[in-house]
Every structure is written in C-alpha cells, then in structure tokens.
PDB file of N, CA and C in Angstrom:
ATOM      1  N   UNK A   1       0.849  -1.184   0.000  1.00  0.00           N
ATOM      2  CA  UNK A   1       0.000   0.000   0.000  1.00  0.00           C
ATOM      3  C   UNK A   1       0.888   1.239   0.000  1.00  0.00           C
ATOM      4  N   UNK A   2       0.933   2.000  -0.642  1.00  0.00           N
ATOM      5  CA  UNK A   2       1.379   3.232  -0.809  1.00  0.00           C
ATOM      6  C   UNK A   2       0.650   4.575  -0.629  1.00  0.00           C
ATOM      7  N   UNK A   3       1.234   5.563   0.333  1.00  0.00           N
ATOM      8  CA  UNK A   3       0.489   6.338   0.379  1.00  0.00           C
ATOM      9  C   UNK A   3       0.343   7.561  -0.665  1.00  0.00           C
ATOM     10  N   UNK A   4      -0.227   8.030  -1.311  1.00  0.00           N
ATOM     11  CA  UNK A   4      -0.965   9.069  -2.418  1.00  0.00           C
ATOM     12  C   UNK A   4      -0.317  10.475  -2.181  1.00  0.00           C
ATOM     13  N   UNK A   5       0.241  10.898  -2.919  1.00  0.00           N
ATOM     14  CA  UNK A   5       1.025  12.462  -2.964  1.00  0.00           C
ATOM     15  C   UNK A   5      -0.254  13.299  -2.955  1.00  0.00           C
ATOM     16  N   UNK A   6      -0.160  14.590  -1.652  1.00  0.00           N
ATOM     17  CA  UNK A   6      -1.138  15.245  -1.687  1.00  0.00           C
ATOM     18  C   UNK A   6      -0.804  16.243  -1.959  1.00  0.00           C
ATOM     19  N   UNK A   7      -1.206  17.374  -3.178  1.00  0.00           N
ATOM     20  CA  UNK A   7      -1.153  18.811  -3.255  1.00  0.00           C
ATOM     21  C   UNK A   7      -1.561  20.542  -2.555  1.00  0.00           C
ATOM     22  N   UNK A   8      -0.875  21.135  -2.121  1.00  0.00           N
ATOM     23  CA  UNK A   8      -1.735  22.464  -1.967  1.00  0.00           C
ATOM     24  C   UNK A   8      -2.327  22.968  -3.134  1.00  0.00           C
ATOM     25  N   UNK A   9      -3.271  23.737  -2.893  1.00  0.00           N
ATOM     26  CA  UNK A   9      -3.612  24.528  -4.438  1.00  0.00           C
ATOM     27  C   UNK A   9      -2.347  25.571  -5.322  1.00  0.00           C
ATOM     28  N   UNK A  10      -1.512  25.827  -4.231  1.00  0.00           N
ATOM     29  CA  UNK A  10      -0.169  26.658  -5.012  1.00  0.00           C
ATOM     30  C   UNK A  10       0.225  25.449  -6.113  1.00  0.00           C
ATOM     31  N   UNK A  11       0.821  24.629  -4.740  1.00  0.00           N
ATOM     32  CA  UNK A  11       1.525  23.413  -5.969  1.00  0.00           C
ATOM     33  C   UNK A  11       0.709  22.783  -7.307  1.00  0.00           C
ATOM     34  N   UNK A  12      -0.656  22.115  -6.993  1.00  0.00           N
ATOM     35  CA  UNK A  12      -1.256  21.989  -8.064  1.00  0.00           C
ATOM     36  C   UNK A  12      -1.125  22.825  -9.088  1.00  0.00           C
ATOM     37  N   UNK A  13      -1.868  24.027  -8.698  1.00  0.00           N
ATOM     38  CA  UNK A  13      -1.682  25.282 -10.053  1.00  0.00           C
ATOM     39  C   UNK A  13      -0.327  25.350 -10.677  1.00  0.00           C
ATOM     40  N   UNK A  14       0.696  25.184  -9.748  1.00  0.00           N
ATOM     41  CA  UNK A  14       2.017  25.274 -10.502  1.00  0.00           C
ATOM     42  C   UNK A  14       2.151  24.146 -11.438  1.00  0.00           C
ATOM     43  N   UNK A  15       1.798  22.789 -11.070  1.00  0.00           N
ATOM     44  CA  UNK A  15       1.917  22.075 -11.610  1.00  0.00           C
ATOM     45  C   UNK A  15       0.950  21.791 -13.714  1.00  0.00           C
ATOM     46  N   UNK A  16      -0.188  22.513 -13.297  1.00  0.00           N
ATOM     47  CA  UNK A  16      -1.105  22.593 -14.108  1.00  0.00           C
ATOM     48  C   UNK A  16      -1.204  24.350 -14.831  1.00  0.00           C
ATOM     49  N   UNK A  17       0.255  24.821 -14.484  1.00  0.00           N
ATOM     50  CA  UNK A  17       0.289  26.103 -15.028  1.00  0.00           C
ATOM     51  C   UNK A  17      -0.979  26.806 -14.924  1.00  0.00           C
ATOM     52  N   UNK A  18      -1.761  26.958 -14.135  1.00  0.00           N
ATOM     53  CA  UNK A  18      -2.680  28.028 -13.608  1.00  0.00           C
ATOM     54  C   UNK A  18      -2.410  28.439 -12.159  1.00  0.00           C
ATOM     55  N   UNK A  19      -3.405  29.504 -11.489  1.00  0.00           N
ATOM     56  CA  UNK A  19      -3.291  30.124 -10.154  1.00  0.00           C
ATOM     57  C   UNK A  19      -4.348  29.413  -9.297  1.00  0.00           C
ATOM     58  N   UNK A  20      -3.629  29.189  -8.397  1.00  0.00           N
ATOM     59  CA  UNK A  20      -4.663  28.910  -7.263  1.00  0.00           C
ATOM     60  C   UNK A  20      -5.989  29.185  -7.421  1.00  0.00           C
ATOM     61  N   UNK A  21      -6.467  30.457  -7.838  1.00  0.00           N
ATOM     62  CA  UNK A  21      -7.602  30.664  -7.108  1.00  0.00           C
ATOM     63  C   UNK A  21      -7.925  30.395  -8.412  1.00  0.00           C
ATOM     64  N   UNK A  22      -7.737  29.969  -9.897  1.00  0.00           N
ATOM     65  CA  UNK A  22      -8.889  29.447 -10.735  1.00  0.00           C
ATOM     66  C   UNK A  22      -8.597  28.049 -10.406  1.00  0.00           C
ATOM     67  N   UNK A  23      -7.957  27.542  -9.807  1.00  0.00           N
ATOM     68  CA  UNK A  23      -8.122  26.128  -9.647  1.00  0.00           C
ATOM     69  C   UNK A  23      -8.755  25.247  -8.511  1.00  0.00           C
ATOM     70  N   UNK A  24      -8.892  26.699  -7.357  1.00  0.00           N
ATOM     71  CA  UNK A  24      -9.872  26.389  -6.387  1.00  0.00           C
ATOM     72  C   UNK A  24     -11.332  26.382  -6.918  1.00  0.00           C
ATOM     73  N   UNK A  25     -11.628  27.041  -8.102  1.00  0.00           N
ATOM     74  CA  UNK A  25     -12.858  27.269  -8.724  1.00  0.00           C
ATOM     75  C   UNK A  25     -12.859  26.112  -9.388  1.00  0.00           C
ATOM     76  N   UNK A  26     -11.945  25.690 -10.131  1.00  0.00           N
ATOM     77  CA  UNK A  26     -12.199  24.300 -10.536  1.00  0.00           C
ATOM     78  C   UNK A  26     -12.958  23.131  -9.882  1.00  0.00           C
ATOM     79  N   UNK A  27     -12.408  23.426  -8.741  1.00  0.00           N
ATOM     80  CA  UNK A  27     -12.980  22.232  -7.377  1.00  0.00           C
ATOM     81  C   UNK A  27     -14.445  22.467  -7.194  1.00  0.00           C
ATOM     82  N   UNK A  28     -14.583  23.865  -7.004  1.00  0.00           N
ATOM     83  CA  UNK A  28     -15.524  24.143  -6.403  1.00  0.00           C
ATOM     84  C   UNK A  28     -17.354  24.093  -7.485  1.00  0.00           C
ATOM     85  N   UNK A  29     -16.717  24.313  -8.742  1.00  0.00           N
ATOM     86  CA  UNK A  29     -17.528  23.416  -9.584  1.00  0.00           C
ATOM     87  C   UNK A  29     -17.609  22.508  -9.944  1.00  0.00           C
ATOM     88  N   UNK A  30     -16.856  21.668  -9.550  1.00  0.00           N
ATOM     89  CA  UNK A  30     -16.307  19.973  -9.816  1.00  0.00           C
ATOM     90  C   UNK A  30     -15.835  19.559 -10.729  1.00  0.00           C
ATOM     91  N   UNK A  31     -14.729  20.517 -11.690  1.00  0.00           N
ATOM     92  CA  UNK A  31     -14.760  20.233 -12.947  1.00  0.00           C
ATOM     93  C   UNK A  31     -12.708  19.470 -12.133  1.00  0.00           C
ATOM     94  N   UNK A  32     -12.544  19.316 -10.945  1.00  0.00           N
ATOM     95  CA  UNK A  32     -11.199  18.698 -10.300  1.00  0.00           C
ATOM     96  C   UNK A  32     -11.819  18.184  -9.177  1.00  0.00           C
ATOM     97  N   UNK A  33     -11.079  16.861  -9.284  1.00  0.00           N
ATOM     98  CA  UNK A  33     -11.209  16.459  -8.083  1.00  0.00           C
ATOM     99  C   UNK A  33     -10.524  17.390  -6.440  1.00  0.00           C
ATOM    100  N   UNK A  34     -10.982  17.234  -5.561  1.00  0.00           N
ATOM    101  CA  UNK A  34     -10.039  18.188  -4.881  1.00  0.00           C
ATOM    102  C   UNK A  34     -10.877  18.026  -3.278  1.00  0.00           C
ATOM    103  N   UNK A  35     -10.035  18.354  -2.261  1.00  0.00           N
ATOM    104  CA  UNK A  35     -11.198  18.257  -0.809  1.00  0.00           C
ATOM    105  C   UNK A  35     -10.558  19.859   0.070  1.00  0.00           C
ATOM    106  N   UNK A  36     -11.359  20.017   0.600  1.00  0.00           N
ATOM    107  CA  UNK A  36     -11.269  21.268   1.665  1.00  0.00           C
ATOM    108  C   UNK A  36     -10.907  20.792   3.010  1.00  0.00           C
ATOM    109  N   UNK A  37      -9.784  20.947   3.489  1.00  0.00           N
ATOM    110  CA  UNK A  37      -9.245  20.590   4.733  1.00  0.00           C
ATOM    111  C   UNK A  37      -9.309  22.101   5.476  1.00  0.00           C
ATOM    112  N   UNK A  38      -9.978  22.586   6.320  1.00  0.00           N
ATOM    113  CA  UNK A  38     -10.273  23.237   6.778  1.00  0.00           C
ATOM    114  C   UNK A  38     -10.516  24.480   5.903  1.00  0.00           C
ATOM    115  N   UNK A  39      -9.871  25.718   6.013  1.00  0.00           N
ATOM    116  CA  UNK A  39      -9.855  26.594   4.746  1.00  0.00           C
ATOM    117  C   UNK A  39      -9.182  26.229   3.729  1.00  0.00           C
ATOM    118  N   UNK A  40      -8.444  25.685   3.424  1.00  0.00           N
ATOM    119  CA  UNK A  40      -7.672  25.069   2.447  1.00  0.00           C
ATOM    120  C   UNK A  40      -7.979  23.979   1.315  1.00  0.00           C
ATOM    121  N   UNK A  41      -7.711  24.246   0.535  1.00  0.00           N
ATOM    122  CA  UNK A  41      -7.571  23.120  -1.035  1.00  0.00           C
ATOM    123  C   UNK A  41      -6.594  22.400  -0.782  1.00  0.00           C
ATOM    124  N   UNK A  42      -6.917  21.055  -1.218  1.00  0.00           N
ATOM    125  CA  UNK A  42      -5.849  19.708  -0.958  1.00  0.00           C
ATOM    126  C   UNK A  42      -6.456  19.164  -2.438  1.00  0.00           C
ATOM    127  N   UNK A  43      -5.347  18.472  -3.474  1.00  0.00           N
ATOM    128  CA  UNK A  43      -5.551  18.069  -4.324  1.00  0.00           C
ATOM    129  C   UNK A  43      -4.387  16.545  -4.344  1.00  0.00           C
ATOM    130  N   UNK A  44      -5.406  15.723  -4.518  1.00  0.00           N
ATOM    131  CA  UNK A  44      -4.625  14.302  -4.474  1.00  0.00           C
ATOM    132  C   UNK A  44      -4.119  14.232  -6.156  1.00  0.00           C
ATOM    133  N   UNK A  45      -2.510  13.415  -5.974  1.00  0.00           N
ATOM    134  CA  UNK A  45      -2.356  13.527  -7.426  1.00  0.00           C
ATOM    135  C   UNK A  45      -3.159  12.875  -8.206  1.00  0.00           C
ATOM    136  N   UNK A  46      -3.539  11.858  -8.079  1.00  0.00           N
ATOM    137  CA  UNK A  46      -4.247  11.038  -9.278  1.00  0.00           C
ATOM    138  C   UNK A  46      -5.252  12.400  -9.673  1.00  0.00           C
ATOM    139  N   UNK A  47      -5.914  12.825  -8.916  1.00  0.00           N
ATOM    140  CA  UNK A  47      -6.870  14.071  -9.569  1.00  0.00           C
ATOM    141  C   UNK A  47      -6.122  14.897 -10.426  1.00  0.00           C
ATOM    142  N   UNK A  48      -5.360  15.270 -10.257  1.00  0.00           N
ATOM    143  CA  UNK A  48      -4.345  16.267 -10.838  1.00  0.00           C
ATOM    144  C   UNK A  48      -4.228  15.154 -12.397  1.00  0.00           C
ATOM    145  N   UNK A  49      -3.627  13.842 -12.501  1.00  0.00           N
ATOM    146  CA  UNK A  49      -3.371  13.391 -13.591  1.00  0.00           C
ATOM    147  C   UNK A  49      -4.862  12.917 -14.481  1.00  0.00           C
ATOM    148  N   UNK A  50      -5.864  12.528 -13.878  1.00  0.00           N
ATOM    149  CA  UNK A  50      -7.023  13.006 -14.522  1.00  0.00           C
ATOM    150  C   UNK A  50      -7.720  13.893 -14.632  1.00  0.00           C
ATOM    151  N   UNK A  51      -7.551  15.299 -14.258  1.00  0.00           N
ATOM    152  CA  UNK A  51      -7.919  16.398 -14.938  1.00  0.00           C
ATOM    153  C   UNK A  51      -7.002  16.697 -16.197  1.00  0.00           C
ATOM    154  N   UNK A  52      -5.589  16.306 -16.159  1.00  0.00           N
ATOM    155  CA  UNK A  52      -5.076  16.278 -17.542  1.00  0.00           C
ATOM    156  C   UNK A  52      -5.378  15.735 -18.488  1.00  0.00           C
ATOM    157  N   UNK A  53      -6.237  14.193 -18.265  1.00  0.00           N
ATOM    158  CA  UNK A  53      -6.467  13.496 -19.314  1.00  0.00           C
ATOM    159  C   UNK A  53      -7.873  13.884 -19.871  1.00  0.00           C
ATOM    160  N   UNK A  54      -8.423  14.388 -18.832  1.00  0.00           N
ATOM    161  CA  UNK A  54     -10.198  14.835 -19.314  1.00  0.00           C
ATOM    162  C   UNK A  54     -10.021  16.157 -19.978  1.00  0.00           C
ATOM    163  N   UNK A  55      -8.920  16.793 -19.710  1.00  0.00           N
ATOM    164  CA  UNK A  55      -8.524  17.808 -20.899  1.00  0.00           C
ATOM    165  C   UNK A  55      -7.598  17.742 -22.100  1.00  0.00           C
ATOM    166  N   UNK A  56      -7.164  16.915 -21.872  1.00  0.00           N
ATOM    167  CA  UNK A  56      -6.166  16.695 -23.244  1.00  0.00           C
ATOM    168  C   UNK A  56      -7.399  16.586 -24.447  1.00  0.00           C
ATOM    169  N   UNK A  57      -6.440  17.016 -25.739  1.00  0.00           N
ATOM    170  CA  UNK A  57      -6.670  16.690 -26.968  1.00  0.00           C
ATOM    171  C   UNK A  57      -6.125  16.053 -27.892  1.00  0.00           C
ATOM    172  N   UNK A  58      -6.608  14.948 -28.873  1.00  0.00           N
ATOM    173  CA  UNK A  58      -5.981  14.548 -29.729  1.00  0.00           C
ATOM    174  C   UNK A  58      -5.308  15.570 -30.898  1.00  0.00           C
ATOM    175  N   UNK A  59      -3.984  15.668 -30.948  1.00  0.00           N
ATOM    176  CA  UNK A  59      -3.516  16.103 -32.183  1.00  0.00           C
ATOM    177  C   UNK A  59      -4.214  15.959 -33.600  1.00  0.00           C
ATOM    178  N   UNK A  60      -4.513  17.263 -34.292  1.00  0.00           N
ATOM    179  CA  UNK A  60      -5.071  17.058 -35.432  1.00  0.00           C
ATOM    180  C   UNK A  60      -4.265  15.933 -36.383  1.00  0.00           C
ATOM    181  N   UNK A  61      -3.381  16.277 -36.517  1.00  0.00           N
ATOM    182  CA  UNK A  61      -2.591  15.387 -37.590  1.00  0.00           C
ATOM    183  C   UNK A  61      -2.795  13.741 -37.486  1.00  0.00           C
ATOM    184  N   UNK A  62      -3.303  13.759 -36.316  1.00  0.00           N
ATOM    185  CA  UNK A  62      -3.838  12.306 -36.214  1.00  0.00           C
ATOM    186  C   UNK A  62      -2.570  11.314 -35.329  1.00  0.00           C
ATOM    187  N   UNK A  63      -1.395  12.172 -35.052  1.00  0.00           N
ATOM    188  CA  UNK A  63      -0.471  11.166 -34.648  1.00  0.00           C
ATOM    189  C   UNK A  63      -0.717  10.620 -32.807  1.00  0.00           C
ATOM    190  N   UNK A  64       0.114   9.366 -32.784  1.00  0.00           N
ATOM    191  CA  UNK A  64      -0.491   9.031 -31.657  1.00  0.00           C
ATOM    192  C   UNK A  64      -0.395   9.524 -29.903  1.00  0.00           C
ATOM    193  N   UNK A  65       0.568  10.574 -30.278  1.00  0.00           N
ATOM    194  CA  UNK A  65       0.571  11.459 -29.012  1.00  0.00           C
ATOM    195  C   UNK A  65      -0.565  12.240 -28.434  1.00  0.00           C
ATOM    196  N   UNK A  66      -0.846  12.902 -27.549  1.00  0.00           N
ATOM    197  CA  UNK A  66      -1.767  13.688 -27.093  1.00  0.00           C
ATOM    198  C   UNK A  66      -1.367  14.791 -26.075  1.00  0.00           C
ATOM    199  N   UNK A  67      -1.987  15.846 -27.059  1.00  0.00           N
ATOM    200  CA  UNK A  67      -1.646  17.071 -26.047  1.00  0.00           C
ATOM    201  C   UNK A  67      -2.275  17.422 -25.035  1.00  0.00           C
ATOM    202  N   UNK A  68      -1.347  17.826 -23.933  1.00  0.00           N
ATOM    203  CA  UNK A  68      -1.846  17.975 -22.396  1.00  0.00           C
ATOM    204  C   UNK A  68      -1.973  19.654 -22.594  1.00  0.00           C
ATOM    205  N   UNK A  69      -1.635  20.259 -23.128  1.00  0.00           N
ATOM    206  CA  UNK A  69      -1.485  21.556 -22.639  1.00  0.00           C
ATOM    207  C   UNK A  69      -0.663  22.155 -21.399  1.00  0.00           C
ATOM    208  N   UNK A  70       0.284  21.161 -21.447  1.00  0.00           N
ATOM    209  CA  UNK A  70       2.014  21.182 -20.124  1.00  0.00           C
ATOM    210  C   UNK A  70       3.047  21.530 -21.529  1.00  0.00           C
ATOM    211  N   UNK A  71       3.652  22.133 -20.564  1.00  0.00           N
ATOM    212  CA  UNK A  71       5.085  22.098 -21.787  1.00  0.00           C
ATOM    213  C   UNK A  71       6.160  20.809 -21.565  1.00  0.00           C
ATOM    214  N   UNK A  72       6.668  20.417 -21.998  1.00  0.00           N
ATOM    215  CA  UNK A  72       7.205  19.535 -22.166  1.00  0.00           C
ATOM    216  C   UNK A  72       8.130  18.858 -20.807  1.00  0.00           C
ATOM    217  N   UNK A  73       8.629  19.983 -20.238  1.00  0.00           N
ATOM    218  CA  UNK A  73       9.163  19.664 -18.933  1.00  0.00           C
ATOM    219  C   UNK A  73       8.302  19.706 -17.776  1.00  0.00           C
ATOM    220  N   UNK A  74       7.112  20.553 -18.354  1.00  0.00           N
ATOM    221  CA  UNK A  74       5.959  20.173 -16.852  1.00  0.00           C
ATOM    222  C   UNK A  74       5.560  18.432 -17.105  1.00  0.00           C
ATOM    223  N   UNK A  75       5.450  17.998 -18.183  1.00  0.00           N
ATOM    224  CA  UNK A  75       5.022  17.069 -18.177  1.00  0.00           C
ATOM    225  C   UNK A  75       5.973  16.007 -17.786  1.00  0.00           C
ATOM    226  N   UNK A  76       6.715  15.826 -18.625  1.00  0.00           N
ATOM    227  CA  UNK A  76       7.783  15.170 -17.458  1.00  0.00           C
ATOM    228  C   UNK A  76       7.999  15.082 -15.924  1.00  0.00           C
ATOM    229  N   UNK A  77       8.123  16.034 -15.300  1.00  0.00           N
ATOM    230  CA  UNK A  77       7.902  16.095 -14.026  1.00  0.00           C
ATOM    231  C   UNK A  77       6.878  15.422 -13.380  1.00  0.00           C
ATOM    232  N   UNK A  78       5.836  15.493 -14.088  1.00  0.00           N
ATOM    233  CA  UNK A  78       4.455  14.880 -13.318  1.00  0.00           C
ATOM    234  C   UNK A  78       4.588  13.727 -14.117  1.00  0.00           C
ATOM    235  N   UNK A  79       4.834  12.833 -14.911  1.00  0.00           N
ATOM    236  CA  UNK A  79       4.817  11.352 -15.383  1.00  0.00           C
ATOM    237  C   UNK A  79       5.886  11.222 -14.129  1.00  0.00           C
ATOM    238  N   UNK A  80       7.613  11.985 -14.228  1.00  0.00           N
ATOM    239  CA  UNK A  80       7.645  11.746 -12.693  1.00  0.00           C
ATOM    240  C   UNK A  80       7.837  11.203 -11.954  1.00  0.00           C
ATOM    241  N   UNK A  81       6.622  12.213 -11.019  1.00  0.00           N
ATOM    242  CA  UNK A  81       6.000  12.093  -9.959  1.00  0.00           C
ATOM    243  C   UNK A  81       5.155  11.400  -9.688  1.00  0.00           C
ATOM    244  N   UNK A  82       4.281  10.530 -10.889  1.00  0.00           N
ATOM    245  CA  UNK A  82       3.868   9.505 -11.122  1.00  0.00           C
ATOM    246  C   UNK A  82       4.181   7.814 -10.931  1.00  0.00           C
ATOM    247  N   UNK A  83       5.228   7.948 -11.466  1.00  0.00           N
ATOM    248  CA  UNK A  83       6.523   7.150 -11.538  1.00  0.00           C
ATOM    249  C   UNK A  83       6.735   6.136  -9.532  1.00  0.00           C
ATOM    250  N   UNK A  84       6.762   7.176  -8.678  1.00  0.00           N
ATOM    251  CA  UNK A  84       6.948   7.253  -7.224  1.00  0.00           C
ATOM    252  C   UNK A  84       6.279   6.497  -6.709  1.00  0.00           C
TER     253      UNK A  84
END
C-alpha cells in the first residue's frame, strides 16, 4: 500500500500552469477532483493526472501522441512524480 502524494492549491496550479484561485474554482464546480481541509484546497495527485487526461486533446494530424497543454518539462515532471 502506498500512500498518495497530496497537493496544496499553489503546488497543483504550478503544476497545471494556472493560479490557485482558478483552480480552487475548478474544485468548487467539480470540474477537479479536490477536498477542503479546513480553509484550504488539498488536491490528491491522481486528480491532478485526470484532470489532464479529461482535458487533453488529440492532435489534429492524427499522430499518436496527445496534447496535455504542459510544456514539455511540466510534463515530465508529473509522469515523474507519477513514476513514485
């Protein structure tokens, strides 16, 4: 059993190149997984890696990659942190 990497909303947003406070809005419409620990946003990673995938797009050209909308080294980092 392994325990689950948990995020602040700073770190998330950093991670997902947005700010905190649109990503607390994210939560708060449910479009992220995410829980409120007292005043605070806590974002478990797996949420974090499926809000990437429920936003990604297939490349027009048809090839078999898919864009996250990370740059290349954010994404790395979080496959990762994945990885762990």
């Amino acid at each position: 059993m392994s325990i689950q990497q948990i995020y602040t909303a700073e770190e998330a947003a950093a991670i997902l190149r947005t700010t905190p406070r649109h990503l607390c809005t994210l939560a708060r419409n449910g479009e992220i997984r995410g829980m409120k620990i007292s005043r605070t946003w806590a974002f478990p990673e797996d949420a974090i890696q499926e809000f990437i995938v429920a936003k990604s797009q297939p490349i027009v050209s048809g090839a078999s990659q898919q864009r996250t909308g990370l740059s290349a080294g954010a994404l790395r980092n979080l496959e990762r942190r994945a990885r762990r």
